[in-house]
Each structure stands twice: as structure tokens, then as C-alpha cells.
C-alpha atoms as a PDB file:
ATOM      1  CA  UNK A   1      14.016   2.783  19.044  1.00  0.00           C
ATOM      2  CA  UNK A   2      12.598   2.966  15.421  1.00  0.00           C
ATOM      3  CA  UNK A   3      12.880   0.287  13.060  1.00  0.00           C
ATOM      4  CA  UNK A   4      13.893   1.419   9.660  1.00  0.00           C
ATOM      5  CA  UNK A   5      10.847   0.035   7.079  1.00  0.00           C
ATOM      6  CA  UNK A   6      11.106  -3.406   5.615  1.00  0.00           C
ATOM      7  CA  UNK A   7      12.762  -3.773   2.113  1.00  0.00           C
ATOM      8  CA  UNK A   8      10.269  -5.540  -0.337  1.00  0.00           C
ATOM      9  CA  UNK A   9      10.157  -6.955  -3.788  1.00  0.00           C
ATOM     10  CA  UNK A  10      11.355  -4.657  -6.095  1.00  0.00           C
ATOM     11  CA  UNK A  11      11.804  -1.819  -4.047  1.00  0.00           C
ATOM     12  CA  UNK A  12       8.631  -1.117  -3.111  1.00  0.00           C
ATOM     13  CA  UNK A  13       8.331  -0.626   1.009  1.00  0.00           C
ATOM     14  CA  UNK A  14       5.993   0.090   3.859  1.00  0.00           C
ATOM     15  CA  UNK A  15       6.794   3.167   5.877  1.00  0.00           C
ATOM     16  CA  UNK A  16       7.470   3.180   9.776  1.00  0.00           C
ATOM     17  CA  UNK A  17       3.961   5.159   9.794  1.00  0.00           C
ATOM     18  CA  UNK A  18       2.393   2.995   7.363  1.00  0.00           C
ATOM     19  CA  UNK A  19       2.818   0.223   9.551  1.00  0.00           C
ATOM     20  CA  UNK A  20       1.878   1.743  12.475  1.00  0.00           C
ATOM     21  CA  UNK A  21      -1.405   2.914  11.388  1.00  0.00           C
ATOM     22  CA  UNK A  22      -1.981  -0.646   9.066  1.00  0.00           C
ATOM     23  CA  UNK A  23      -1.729  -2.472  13.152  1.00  0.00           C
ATOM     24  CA  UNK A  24      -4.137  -0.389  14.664  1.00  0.00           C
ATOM     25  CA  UNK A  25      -6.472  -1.134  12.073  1.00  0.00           C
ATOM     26  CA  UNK A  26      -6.172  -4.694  12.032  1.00  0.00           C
ATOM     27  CA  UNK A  27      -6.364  -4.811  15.912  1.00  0.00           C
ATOM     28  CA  UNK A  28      -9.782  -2.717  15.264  1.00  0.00           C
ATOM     29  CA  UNK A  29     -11.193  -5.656  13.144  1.00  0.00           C
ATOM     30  CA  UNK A  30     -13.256  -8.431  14.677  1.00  0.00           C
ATOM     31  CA  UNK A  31     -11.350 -11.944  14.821  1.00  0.00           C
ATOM     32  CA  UNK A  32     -12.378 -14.047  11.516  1.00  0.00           C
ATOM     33  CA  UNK A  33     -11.958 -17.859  11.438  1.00  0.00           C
ATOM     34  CA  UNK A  34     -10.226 -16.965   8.133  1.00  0.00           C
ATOM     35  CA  UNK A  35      -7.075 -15.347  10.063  1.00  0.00           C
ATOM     36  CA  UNK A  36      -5.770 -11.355  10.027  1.00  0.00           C
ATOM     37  CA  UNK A  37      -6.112  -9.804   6.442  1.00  0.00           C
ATOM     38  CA  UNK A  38      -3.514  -7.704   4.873  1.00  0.00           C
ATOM     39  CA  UNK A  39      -3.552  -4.541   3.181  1.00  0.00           C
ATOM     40  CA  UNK A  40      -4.383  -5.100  -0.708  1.00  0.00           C
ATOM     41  CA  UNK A  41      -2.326  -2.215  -2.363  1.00  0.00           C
ATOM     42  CA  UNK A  42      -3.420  -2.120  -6.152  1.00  0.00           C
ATOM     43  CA  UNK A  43      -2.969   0.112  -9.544  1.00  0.00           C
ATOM     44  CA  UNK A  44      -5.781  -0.189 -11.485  1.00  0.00           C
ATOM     45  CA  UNK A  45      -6.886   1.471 -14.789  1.00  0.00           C
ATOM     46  CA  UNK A  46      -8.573   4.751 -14.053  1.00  0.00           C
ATOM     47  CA  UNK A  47      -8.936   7.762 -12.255  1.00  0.00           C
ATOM     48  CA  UNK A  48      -8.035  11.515 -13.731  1.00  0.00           C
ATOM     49  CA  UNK A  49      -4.458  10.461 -14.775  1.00  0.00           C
ATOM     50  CA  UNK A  50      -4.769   6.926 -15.976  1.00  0.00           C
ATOM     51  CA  UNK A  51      -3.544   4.988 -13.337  1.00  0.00           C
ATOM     52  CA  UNK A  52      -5.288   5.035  -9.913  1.00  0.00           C
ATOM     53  CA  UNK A  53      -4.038   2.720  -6.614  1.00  0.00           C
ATOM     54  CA  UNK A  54      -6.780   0.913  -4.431  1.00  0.00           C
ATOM     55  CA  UNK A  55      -6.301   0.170  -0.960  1.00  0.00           C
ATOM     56  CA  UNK A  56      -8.856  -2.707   0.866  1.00  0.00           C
ATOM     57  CA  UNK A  57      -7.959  -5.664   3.236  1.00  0.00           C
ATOM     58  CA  UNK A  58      -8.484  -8.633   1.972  1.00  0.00           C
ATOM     59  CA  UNK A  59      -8.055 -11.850   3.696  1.00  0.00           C
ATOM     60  CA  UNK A  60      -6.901 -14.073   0.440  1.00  0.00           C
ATOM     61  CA  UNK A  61      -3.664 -14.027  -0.914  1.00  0.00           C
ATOM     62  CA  UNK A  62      -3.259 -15.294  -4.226  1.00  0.00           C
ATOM     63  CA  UNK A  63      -0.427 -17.615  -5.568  1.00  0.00           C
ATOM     64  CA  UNK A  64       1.344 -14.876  -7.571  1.00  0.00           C
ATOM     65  CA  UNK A  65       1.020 -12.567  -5.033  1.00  0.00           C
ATOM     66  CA  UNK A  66       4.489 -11.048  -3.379  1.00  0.00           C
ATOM     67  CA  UNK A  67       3.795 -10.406   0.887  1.00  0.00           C
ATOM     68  CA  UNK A  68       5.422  -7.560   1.894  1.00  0.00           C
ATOM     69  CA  UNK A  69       6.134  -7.900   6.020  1.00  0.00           C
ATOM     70  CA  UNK A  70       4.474  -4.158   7.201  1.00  0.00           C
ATOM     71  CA  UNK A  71       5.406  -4.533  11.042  1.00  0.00           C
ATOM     72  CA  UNK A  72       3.692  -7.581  12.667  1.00  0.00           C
ATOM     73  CA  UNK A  73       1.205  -7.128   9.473  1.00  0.00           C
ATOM     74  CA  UNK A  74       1.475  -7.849   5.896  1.00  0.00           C
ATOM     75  CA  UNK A  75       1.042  -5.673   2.828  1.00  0.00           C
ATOM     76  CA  UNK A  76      -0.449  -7.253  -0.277  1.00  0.00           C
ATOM     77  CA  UNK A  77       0.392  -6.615  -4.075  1.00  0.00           C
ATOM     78  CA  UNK A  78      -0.358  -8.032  -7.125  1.00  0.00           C
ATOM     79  CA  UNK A  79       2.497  -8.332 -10.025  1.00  0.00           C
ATOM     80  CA  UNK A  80       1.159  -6.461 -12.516  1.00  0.00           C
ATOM     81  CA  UNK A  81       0.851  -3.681  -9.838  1.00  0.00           C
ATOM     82  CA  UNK A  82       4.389  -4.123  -8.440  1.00  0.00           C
ATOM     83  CA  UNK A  83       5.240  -3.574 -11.750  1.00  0.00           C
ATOM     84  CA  UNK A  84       4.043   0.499 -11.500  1.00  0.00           C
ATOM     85  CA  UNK A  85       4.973   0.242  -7.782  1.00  0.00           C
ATOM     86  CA  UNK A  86       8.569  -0.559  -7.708  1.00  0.00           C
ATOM     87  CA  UNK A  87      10.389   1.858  -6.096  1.00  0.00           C
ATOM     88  CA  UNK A  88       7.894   2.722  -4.757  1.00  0.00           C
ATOM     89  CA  UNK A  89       6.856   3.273  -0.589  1.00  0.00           C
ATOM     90  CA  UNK A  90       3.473   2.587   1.093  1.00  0.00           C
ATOM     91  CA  UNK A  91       3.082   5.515   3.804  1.00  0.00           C
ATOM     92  CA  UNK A  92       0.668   6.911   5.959  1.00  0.00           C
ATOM     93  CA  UNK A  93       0.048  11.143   6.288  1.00  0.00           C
ATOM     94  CA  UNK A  94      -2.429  12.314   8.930  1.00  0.00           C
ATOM     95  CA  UNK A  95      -2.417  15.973   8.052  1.00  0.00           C
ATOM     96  CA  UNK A  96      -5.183  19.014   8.453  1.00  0.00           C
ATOM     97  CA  UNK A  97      -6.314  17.679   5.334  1.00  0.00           C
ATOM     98  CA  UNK A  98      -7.208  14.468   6.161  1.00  0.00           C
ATOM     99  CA  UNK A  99      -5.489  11.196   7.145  1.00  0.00           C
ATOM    100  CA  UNK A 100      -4.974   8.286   4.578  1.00  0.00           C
ATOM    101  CA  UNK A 101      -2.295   5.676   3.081  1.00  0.00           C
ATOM    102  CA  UNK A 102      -0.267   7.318   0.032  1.00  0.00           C
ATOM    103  CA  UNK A 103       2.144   6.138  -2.282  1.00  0.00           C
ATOM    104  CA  UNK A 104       5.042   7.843  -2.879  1.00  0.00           C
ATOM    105  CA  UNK A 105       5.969   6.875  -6.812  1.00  0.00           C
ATOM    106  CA  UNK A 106       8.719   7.459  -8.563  1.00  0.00           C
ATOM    107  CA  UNK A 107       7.608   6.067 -11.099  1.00  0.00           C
ATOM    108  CA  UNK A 108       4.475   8.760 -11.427  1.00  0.00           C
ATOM    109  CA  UNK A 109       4.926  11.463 -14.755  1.00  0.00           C
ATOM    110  CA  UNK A 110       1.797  13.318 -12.980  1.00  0.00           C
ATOM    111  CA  UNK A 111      -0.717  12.649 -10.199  1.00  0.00           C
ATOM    112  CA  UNK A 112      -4.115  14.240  -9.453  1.00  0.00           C
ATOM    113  CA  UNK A 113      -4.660  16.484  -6.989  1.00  0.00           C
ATOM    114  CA  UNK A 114      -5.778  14.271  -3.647  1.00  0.00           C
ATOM    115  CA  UNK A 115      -2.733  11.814  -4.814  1.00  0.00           C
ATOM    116  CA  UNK A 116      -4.567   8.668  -5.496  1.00  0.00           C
ATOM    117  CA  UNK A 117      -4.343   8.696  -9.638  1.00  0.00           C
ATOM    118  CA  UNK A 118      -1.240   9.072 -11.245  1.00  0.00           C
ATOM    119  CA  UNK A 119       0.176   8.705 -15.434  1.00  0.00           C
ATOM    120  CA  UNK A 120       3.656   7.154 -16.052  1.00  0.00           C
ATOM    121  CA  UNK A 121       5.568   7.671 -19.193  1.00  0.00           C
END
């Protein structure tokens, strides 16, 4: 049975698939004496609309940082970036044209063609 995705701060969530896919690549990683990382999501200045999100693990987490539970992983953001993000969901699309994480944004006036810049109003 499928578990519905985890509510976060502000709105912003973590799809079932999102999840999923965030595991197996944390069980791909070699063990660090630092612990598991999460998944960093970011908006950062750039890209062809303004806005662009980055996705890296990172194995700090900040002070001011809001964990979002992904699963049995955890999803990073910042709170200048939850700011553009709330509302917001974290998923994962493994399509013909290629497989990657994606955020669906309400928040987004526009967004570039592969889906990783976006402009708000």
C-alpha cells in the first residue's frame, strides 16, 4: 500500500516517486563518517527565466534550514528558497526524455523549456 507524500513547511512536499528514486540514490552512495546526506533543493538567481532550482546532496544542514522527511530520507531547503517553493512538490519523472527530479510550482508565471528555470510575478 502507498503512502500518500509527507506534508512539509509551507506546503511544499516530496512526491511518492520522489522519494523512491531520492532512496535508491542514497543507498548507491558509499557510507561517510559524516552520516546519509539529503537532497539540497534550491532557487537560485539565474537561468533563462530568472529563477532556476538546484538539486545536490549535501551532508550539512544549516540552522535555518527546514528538513522535509522524503521516505526514510530527508529533503533539504533553504528559507529564502521555501519562500518561491511553497506550494510547491518535489517529484521525480522518468520519461523517453530523460529521467530527473522536477518541481511542480505554482508559484511559476513561466518556465523554460527542460523545466529547471522558472519567473514568478
Amino acid at each position: 500500500m502507498s503512502q500518500p507524500p509527507a506534508p512539509a513547511a509551507d506546503g511544499f512536499r516530496v512526491s511518492e516517486s520522489a522519494a523512491r528514486r531520492l532512496r535508491e540514490i542514497l543507498d548507491e552512495q558509499p557510507p561517510a563518517p559524516d552520516g546519509e546526506p539529503a537532497l539540497r533543493v534550491a532557487v537560485e538567481a539565474g537561468g533563462c527565466n530568472g529563477f532556476q532550482y538546484k538539486f545536490a546532496l549535501d551532508h550539512s544542514v544549516a540552522a535555518d534550514d527546514i528538513v522535509i522527511p522524503a521516505g526514510t530520507a530527508r529533503v533539504l531547503v533553504d528559507p529564502a528558497s521555501l519562500d518561491l517553493l511553497a506550494g510547491a512538490e518535489l517529484d521525480f519523472n522518468d520519461s523517453l526524455m530523460g529521467a530527473h527530479f522536477t518541481v511542480r510550482n505554482p508559484n511559476a508565471a513561466s518556465s523554460c523549456g527542460c523545466g529547471t528555470s522558472f519567473s514568478v510575478e
